[in-house]
N, C-alpha and C. Protein backbone atom coordinates (compact mmCIF):
# COMPACT_ATOMS: atom_id res chain seq x y z
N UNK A 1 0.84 -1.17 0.00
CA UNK A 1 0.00 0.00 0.00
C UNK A 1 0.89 1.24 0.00
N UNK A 2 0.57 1.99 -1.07
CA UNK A 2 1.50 3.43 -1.23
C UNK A 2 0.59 4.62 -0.32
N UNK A 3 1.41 4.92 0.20
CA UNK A 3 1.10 6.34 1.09
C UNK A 3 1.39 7.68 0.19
N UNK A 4 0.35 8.37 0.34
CA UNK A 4 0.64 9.37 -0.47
C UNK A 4 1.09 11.14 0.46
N UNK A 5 2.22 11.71 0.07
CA UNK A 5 2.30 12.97 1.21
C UNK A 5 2.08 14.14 0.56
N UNK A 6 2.07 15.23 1.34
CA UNK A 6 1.33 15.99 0.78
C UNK A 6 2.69 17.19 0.97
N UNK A 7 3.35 17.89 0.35
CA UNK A 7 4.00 18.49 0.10
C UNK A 7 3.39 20.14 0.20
N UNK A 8 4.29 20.67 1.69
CA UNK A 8 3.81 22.17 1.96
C UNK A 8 4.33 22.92 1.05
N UNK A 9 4.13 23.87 0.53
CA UNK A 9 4.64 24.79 -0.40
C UNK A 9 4.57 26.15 0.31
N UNK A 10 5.57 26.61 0.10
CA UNK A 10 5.68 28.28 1.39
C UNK A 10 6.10 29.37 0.12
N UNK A 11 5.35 30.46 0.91
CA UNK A 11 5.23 31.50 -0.62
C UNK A 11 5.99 32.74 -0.14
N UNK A 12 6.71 33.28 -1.00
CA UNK A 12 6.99 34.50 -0.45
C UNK A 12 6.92 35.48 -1.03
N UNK A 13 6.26 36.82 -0.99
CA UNK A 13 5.46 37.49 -1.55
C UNK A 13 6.77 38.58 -1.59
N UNK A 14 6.99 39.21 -2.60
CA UNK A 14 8.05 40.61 -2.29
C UNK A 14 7.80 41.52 -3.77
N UNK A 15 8.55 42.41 -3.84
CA UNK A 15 7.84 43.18 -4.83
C UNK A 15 7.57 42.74 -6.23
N UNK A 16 8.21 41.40 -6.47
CA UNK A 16 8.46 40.56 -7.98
C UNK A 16 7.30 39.64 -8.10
N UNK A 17 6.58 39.57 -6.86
CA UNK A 17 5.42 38.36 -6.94
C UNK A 17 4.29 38.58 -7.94
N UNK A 18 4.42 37.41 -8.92
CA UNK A 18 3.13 37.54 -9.76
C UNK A 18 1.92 38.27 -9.61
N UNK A 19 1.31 39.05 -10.11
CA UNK A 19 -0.12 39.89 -9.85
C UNK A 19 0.04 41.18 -9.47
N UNK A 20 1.28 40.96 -8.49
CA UNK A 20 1.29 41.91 -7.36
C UNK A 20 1.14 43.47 -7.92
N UNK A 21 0.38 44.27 -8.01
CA UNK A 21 0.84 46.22 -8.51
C UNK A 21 1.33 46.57 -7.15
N UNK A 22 1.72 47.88 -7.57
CA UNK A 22 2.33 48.79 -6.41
C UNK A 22 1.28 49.99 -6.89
N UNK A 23 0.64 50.54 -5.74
CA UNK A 23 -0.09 51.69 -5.73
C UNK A 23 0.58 52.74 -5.24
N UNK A 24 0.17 53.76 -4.97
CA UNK A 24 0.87 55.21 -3.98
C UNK A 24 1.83 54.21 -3.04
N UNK A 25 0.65 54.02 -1.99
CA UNK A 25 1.19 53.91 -0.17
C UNK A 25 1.04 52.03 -0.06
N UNK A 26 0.42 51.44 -1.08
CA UNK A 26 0.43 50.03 -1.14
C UNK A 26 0.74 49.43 -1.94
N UNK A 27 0.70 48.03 -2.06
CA UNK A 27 0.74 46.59 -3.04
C UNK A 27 -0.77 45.98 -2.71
N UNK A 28 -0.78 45.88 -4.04
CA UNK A 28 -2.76 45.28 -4.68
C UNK A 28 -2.09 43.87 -5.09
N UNK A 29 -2.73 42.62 -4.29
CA UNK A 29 -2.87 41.36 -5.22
C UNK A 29 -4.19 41.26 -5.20
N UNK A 30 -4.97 40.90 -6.50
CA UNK A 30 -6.14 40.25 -7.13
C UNK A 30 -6.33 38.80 -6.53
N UNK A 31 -7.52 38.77 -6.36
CA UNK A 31 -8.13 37.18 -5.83
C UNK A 31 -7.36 37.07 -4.59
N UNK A 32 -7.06 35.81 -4.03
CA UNK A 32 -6.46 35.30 -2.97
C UNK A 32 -5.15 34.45 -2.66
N UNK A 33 -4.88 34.68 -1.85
CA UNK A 33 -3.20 34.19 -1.53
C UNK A 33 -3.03 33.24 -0.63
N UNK A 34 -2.85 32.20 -1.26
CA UNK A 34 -2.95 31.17 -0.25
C UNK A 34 -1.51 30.02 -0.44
N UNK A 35 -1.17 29.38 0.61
CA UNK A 35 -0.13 28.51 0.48
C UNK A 35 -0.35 27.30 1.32
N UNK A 36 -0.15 26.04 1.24
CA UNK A 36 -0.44 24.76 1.77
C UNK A 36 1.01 24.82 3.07
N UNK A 37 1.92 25.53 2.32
CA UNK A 37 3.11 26.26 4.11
C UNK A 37 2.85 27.33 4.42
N UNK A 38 4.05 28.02 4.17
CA UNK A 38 3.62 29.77 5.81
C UNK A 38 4.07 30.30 4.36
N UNK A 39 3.29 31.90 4.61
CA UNK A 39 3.80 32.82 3.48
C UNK A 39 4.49 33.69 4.35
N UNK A 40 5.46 34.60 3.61
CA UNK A 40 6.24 35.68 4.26
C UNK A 40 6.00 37.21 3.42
N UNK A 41 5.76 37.93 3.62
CA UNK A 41 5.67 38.93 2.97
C UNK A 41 6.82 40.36 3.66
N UNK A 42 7.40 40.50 2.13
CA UNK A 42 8.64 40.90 2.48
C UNK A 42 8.63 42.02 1.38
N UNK A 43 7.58 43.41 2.15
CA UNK A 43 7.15 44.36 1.33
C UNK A 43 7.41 45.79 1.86
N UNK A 44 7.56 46.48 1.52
CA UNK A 44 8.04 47.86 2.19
C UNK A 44 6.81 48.63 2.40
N UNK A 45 5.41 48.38 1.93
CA UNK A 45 4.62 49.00 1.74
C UNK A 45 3.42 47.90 2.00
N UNK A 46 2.36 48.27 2.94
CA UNK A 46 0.90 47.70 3.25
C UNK A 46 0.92 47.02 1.98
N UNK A 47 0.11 45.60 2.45
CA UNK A 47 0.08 44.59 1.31
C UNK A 47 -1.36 44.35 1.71
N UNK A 48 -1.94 44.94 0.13
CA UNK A 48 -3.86 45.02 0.30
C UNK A 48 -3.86 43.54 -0.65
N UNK A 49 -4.73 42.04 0.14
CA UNK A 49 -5.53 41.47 -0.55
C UNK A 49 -6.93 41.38 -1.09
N UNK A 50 -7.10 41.49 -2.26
CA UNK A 50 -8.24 41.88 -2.36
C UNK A 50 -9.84 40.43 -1.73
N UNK A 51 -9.10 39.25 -1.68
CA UNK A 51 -9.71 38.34 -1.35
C UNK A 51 -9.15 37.77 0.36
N UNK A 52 -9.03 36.51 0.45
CA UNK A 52 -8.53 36.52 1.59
C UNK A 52 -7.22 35.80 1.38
N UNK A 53 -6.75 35.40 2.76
CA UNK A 53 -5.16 35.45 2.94
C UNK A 53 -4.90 33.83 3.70
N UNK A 54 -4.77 32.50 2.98
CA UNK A 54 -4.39 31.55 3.81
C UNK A 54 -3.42 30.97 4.37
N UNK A 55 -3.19 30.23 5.02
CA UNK A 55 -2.26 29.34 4.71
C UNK A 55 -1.76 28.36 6.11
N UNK A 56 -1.13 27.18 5.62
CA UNK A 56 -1.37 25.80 5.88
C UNK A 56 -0.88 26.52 7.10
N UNK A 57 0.32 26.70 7.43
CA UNK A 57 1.41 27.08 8.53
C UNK A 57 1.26 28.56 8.96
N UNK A 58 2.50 29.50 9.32
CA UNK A 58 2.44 30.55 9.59
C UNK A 58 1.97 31.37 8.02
N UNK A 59 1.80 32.83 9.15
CA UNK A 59 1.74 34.07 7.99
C UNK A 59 2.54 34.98 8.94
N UNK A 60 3.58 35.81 7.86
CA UNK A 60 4.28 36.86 8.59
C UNK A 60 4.95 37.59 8.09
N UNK A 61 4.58 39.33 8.24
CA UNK A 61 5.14 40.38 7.66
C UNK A 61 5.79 41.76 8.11
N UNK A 62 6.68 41.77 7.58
CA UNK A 62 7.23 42.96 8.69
C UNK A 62 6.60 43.99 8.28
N UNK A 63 6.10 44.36 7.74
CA UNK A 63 5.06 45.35 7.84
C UNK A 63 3.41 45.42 8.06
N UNK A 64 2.43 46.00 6.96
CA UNK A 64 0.79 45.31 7.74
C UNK A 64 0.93 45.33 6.35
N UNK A 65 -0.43 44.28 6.82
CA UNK A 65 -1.37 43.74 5.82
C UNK A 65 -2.90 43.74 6.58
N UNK A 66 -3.51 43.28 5.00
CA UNK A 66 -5.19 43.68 5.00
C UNK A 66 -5.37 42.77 3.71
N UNK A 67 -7.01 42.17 4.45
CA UNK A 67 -7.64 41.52 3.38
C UNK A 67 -8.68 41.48 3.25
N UNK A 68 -9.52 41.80 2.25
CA UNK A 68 -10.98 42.22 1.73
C UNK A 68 -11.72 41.01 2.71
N UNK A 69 -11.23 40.01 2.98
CA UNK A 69 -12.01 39.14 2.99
C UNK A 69 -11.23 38.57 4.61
N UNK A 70 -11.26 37.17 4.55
CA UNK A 70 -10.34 36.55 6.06
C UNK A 70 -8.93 36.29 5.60
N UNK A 71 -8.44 36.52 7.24
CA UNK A 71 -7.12 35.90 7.68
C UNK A 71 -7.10 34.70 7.63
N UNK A 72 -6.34 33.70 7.12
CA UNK A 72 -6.12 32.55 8.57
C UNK A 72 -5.32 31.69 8.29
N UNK A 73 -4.70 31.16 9.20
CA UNK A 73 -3.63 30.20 9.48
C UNK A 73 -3.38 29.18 10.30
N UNK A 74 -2.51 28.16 10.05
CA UNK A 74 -2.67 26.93 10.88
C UNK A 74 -1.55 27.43 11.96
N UNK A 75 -0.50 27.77 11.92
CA UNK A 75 0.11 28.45 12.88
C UNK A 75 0.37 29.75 13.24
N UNK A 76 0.82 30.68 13.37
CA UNK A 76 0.61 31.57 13.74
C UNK A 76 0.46 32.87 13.41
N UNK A 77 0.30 34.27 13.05
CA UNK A 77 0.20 35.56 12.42
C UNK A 77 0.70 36.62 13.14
N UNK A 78 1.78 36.72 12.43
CA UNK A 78 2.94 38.31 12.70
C UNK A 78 2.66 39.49 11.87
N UNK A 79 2.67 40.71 12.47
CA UNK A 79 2.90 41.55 11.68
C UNK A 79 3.67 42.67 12.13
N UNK A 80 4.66 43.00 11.46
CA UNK A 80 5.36 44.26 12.22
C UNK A 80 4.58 45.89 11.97
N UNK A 81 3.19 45.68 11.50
CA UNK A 81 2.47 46.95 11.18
C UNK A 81 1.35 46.30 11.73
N UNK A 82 -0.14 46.65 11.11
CA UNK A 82 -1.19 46.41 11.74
C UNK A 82 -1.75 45.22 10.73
N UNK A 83 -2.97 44.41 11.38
CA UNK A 83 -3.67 43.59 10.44
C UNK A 83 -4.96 43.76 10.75
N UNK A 84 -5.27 43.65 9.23
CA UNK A 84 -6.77 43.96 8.75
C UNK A 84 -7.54 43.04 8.42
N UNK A 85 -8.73 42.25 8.57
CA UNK A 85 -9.72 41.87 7.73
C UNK A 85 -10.61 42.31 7.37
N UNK A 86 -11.48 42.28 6.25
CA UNK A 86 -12.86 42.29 6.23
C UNK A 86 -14.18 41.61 7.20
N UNK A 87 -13.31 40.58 7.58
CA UNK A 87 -14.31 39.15 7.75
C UNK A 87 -13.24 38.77 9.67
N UNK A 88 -13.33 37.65 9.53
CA UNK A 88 -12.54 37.04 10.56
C UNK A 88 -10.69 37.08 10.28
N UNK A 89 -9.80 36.82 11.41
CA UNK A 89 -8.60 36.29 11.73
C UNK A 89 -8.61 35.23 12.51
N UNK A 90 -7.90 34.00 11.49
CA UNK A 90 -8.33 33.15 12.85
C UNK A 90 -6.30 32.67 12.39
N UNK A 91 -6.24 32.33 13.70
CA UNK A 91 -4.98 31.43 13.65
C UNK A 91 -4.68 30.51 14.96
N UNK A 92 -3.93 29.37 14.68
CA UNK A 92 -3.70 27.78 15.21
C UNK A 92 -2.67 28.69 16.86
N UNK A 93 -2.02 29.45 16.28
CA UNK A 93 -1.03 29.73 17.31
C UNK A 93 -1.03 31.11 17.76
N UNK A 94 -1.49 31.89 17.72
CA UNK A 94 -0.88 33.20 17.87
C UNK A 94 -0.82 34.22 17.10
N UNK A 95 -2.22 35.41 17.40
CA UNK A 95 -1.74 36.74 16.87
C UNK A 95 -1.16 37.63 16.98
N UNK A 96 -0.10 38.55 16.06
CA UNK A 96 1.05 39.54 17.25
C UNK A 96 0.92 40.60 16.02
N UNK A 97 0.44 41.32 16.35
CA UNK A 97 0.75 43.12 15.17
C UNK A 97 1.31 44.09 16.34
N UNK A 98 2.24 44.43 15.82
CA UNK A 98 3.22 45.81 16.31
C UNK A 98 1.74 47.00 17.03
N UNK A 99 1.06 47.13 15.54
CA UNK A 99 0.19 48.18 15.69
C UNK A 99 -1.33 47.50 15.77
N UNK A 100 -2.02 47.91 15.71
CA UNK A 100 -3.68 47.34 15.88
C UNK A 100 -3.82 46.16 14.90
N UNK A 101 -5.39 45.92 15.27
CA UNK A 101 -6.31 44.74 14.67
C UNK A 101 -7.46 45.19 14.58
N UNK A 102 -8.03 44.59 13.01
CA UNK A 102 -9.11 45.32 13.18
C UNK A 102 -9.64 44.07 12.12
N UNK A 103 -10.94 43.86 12.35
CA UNK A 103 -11.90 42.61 11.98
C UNK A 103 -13.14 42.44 12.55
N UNK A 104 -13.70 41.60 12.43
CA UNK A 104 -14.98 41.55 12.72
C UNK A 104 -15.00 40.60 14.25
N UNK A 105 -14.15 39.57 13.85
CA UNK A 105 -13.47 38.77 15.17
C UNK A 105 -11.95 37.95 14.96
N UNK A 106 -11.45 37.57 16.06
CA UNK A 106 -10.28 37.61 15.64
C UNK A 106 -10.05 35.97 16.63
N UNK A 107 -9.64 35.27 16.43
CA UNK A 107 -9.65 33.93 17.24
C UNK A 107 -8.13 33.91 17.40
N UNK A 108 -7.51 33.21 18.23
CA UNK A 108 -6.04 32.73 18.62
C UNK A 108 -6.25 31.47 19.06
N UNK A 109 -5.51 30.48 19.02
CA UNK A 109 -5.34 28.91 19.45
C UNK A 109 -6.26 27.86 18.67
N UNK A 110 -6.78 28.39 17.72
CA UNK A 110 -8.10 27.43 17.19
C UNK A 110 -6.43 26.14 16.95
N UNK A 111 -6.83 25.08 17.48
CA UNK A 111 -5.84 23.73 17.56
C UNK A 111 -6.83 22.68 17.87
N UNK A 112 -7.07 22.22 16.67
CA UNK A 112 -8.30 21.10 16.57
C UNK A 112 -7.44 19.26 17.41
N UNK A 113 -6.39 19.41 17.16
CA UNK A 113 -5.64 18.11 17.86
C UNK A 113 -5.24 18.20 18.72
N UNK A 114 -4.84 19.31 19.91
CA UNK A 114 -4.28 19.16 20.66
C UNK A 114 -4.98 20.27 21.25
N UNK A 115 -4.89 20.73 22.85
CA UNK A 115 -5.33 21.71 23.82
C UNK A 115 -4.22 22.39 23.75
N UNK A 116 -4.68 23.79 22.91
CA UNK A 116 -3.54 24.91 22.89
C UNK A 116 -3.68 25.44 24.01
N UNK A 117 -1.75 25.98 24.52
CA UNK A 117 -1.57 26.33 25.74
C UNK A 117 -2.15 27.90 25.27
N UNK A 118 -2.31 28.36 27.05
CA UNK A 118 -2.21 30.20 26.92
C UNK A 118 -1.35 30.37 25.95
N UNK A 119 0.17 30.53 25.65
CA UNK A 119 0.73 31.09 24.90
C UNK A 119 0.31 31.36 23.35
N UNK A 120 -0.63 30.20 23.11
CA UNK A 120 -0.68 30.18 21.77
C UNK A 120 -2.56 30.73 21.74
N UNK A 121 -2.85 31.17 22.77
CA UNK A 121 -4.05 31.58 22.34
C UNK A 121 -3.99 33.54 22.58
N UNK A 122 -2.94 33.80 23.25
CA UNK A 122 -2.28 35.17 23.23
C UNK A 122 -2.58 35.71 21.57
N UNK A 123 -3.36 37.38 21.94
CA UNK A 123 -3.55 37.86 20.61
C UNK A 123 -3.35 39.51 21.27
N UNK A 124 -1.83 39.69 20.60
CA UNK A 124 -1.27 41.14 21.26
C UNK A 124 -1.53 41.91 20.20
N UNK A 125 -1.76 43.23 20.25
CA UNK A 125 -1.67 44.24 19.63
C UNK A 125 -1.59 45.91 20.86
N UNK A 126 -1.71 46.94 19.47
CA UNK A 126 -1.72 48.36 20.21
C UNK A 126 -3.04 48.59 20.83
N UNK A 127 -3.93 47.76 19.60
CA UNK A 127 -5.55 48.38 19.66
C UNK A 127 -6.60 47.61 19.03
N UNK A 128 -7.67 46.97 19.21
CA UNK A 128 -8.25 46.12 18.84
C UNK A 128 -9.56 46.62 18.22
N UNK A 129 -9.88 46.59 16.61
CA UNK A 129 -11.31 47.43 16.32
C UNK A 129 -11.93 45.86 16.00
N UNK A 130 -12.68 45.38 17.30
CA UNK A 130 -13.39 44.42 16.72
C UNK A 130 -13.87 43.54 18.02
N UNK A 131 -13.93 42.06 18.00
CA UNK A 131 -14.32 41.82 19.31
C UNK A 131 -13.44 40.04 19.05
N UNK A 132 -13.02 39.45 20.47
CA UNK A 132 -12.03 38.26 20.52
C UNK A 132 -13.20 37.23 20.37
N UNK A 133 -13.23 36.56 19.62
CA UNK A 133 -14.10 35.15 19.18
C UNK A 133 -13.33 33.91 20.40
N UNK A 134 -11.53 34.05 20.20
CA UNK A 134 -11.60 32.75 21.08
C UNK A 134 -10.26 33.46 21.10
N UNK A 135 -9.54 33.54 22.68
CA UNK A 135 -8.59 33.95 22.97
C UNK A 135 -7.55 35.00 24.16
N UNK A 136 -7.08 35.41 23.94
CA UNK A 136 -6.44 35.94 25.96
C UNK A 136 -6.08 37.67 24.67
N UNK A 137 -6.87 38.84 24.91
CA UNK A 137 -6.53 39.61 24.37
C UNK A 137 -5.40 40.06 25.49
N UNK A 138 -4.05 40.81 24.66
CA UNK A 138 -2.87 41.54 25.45
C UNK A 138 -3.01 43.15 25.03
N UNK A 139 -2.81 43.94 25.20
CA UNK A 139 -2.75 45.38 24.61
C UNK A 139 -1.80 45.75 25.08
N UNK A 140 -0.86 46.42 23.89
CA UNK A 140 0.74 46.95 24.42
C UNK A 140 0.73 48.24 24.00
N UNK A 141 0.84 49.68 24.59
CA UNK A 141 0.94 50.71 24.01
C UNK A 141 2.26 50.67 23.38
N UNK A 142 2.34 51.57 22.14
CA UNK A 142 3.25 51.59 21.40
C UNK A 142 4.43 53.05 21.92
């Protein structure tokens, strides 16, 4: 009997990435961005999705991002600026933006196999425009 595996693929988004425009003060990708590993976005400038933003593993950017639509991830979501949804943020491990959050709700620890510790249900930011679905909100003035 052959086992079949499933091969993560990790994306990294920077100013050369397919689709991607550069506006004034941002980067526009069309449709949605998704990866079966962690994406990295490695942009000098707010990275607007116009759909939503997946992926298997982490998501993480040193600057912010925003997406018309949802966040979400199987492990965890960095941002060294602020993060945006339209819709929900949900992630397996951990939300951390430098600067605010803003969504409709925002979950930390969703871990369907195992009982995520506090650490991983920790969702820090400056400022929160929205309300915690599942999670230990932190607020850090900047």
């Amino acid at each position: 009997m052959s086992m079949s595996t499933t091969e993560r693929t990790n994306v990294i988004v920077d100013e050369n990435y397919s689709g991607l425009r550069k506006e004034s003060y941002r980067y526009v990708l069309p449709g949605n961005l998704e990866a079966t590993g962690s994406i990295e976005i490695k942009l000098d400038m707010l990275l607007y999705v116009e759909g939503s933003i997946k992926a298997g593993d982490s998501i993480e950017a040193g600057g912010s991002i925003k997406a018309g639509d949802s966040i979400k991830a199987g492990g965890f979501i960095k941002a060294g600026g602020s993060i945006k949804a339209g819709d929900s943020i949900k992630a397996g491990f951990g939300v951390v933006a430098l600067k605010g959050i803003v969504c409709l709700r925002v979950y930390a620890g969703i871990c369907f196999w195992r009982k995520s510790t506090p650490e991983e249900q920790k969702i820090t930011c400056s400022e929160l425009k929205g309300e915690v679905g599942w999670g230990t909100l932190e607020i850090r003035k900047l």
